[in-house]
C-alpha atoms as a PDB file:
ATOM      1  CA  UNK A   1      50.676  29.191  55.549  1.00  0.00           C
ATOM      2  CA  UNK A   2      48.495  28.832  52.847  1.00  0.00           C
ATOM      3  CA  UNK A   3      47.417  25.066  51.304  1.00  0.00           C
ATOM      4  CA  UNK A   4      50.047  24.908  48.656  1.00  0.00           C
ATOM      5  CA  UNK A   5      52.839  24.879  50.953  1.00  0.00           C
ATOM      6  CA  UNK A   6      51.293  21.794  53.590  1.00  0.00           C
ATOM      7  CA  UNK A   7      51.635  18.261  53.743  1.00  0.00           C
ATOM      8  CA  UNK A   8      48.921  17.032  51.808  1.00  0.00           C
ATOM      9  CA  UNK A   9      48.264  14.023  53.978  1.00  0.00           C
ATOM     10  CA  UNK A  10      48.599  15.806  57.128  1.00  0.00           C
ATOM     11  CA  UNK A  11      46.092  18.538  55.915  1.00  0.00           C
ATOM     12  CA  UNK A  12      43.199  16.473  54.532  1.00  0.00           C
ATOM     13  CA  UNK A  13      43.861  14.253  57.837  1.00  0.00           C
ATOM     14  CA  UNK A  14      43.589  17.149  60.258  1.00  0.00           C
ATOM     15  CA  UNK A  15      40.532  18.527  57.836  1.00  0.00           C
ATOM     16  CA  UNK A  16      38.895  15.802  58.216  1.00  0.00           C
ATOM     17  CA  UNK A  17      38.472  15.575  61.507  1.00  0.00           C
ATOM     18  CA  UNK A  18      37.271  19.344  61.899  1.00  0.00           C
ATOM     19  CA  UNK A  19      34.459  18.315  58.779  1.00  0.00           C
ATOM     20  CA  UNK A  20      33.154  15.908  61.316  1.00  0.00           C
ATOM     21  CA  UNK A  21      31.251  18.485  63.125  1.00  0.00           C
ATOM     22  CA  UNK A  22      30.292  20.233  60.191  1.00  0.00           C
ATOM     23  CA  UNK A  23      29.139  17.459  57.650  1.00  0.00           C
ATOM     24  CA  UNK A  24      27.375  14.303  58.295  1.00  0.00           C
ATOM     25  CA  UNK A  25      27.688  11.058  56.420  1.00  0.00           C
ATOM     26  CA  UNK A  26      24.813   9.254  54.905  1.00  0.00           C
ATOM     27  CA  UNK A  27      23.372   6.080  56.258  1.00  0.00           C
ATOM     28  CA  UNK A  28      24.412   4.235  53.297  1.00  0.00           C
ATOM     29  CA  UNK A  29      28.005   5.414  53.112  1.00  0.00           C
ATOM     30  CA  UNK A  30      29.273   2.200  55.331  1.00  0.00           C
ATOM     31  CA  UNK A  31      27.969  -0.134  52.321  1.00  0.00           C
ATOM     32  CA  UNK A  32      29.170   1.953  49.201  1.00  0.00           C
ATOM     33  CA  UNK A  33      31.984   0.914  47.410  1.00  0.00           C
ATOM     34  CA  UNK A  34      33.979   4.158  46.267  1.00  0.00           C
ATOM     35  CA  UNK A  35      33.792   3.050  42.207  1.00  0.00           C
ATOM     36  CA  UNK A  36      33.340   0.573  39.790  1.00  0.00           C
ATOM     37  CA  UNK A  37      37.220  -0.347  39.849  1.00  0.00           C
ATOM     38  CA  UNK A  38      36.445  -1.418  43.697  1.00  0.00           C
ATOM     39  CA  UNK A  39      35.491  -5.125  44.811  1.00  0.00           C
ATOM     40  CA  UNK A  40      34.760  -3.918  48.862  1.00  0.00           C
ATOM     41  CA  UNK A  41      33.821  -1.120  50.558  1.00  0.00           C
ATOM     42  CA  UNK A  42      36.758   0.864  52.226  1.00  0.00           C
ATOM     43  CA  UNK A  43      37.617  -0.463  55.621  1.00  0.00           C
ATOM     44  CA  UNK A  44      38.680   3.042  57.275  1.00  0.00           C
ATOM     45  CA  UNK A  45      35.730   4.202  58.855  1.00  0.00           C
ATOM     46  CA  UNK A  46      35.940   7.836  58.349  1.00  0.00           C
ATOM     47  CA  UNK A  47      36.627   7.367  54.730  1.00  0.00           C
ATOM     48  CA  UNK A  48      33.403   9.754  54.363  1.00  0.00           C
ATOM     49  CA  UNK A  49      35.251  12.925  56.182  1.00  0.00           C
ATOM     50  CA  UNK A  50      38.905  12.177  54.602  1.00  0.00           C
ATOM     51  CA  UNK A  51      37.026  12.362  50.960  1.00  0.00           C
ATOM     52  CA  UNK A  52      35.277  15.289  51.742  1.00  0.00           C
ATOM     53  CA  UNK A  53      38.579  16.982  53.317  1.00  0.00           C
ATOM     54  CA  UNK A  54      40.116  15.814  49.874  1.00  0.00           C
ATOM     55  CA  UNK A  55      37.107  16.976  47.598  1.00  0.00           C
ATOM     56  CA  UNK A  56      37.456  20.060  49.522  1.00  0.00           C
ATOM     57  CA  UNK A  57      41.204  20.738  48.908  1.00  0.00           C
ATOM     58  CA  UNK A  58      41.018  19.461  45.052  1.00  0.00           C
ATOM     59  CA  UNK A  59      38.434  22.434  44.933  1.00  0.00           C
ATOM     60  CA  UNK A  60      40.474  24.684  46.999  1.00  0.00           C
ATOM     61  CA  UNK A  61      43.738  24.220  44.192  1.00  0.00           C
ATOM     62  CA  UNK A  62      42.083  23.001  40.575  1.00  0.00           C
ATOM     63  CA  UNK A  63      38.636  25.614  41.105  1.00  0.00           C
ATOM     64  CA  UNK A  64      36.242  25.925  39.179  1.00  0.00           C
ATOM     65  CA  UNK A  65      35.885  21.901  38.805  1.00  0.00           C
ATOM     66  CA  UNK A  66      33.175  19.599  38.282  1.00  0.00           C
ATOM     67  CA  UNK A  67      32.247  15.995  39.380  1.00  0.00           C
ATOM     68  CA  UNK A  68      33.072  14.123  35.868  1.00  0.00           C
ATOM     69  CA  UNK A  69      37.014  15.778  36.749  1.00  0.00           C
ATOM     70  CA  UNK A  70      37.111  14.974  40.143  1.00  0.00           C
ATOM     71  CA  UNK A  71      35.559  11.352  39.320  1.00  0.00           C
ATOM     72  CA  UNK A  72      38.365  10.773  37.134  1.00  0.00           C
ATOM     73  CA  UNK A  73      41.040  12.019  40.222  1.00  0.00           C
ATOM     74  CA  UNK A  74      39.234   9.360  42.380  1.00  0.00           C
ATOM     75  CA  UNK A  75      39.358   6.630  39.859  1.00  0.00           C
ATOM     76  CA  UNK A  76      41.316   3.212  39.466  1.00  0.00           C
ATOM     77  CA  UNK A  77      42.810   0.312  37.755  1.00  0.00           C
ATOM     78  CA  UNK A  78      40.436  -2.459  38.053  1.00  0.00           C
ATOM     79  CA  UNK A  79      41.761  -5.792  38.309  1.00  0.00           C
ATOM     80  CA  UNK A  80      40.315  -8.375  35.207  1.00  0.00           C
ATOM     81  CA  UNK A  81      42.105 -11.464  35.575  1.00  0.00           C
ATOM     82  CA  UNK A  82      44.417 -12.354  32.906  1.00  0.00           C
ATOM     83  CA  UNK A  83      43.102  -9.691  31.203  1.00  0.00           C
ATOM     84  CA  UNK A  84      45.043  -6.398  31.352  1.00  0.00           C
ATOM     85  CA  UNK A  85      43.770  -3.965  33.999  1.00  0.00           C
ATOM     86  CA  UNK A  86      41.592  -0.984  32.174  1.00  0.00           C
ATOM     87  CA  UNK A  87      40.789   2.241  34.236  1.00  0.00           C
ATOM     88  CA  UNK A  88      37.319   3.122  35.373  1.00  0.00           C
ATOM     89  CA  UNK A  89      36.165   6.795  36.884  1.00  0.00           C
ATOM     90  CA  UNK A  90      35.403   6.617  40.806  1.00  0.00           C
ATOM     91  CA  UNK A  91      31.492   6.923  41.797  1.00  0.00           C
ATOM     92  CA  UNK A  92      29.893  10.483  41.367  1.00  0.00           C
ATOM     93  CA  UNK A  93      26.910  10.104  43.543  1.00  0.00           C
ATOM     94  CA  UNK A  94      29.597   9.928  46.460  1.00  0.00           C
ATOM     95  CA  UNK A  95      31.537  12.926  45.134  1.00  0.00           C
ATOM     96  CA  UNK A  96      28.204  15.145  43.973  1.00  0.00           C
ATOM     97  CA  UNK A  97      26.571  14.293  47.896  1.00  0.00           C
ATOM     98  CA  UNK A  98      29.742  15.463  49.531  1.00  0.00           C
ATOM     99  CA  UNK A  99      29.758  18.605  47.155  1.00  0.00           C
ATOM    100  CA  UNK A 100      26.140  19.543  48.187  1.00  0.00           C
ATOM    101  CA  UNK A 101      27.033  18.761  52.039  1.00  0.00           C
ATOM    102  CA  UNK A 102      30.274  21.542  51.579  1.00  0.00           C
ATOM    103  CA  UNK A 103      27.644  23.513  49.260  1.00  0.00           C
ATOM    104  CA  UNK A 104      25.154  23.515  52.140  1.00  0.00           C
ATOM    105  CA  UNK A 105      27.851  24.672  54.597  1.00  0.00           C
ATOM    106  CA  UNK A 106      28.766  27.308  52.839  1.00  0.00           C
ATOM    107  CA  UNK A 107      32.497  26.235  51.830  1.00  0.00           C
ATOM    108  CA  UNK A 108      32.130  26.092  47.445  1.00  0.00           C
ATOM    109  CA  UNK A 109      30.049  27.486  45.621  1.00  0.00           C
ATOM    110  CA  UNK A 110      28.737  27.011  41.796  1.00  0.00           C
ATOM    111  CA  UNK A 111      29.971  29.152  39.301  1.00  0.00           C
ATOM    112  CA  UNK A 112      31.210  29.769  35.658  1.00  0.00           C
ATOM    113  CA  UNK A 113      34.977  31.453  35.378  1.00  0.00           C
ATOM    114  CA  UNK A 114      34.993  32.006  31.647  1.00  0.00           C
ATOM    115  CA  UNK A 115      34.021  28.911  29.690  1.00  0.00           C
ATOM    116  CA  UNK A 116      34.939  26.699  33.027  1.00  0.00           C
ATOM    117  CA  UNK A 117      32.058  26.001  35.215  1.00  0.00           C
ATOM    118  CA  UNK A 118      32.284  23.915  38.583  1.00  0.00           C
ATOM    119  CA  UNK A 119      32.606  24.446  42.191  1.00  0.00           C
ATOM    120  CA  UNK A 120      34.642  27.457  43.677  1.00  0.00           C
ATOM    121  CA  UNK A 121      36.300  27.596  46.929  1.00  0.00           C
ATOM    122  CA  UNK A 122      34.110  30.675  49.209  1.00  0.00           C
ATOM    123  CA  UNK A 123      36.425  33.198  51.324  1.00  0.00           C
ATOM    124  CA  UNK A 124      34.618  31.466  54.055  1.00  0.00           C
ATOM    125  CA  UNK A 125      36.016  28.000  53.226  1.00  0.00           C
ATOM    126  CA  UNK A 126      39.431  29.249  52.351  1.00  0.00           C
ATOM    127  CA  UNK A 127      40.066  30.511  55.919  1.00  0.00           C
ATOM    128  CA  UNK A 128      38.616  27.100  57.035  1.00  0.00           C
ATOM    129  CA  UNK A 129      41.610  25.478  55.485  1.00  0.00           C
ATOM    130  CA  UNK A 130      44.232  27.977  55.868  1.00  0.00           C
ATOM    131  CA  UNK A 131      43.303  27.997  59.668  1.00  0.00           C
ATOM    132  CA  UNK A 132      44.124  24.362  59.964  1.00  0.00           C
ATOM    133  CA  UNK A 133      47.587  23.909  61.111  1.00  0.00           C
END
């Protein structure tokens, strides 16, 4: 079975917990919050490993894409009173360090399709996800 045809929760949740061994989260990542749009910092501790499983299988399907598109995927409303809610991008230092941490393992790569440029899914991290049941 290939990505397209899994539970997307299930897979990023059962992804996750094999990224644990490969990447490692930053000391700061328990006092980020994950964008503008947020007022606290997520309360899931593992919210490191279920972004990068989810960075990894945004890659996987929308390839060759860059952090400006994927910041946009992890953005929100954010809440302005009385005012009406406006929507703000999600933070791109979080999504360009996981990036580099998949980058450094060997799962995406950079490279230009045409006149798209971005991260690629590697053969080596498309039998990392396919494996995953």
């Amino acid at each position: 079975m290939s990505v397209y045809n899994k539970d997307p929760n299930e897979l990023i949740e059962k992804t996750a917990q094999e990224l644990k061994s490969v990447v490692k989260a930053p000391d700061w990542h328990i006092f980020v919050k994950t964008g503008v749009s947020k007022e606290r910092p997520p309360e899931n501790k593992d919210w490191w490993y279920i972004r990068a499983a989810s960075i990894l299988r945004k890659v996987y399907i929308n390839g060759p894409i860059g952090t400006s598109k994927l910041s946009k995927k992890y953005g929100s409303k954010k809440n302005i009173g009385h005012k009406p809610g406006r929507f703000y991008n999600g933070s791109r230092k979080i999504i360009r360090t996981i990036l580099q941490q998949l980058e450094q393992q060997q799962l995406i790569k950079q490279e230009q399709k045409g006149v798209h440029k971005g991260r690629l899914i590697t053969p080596k991290g498309k039998s990392f996800l396919d494996k995953i049941k």
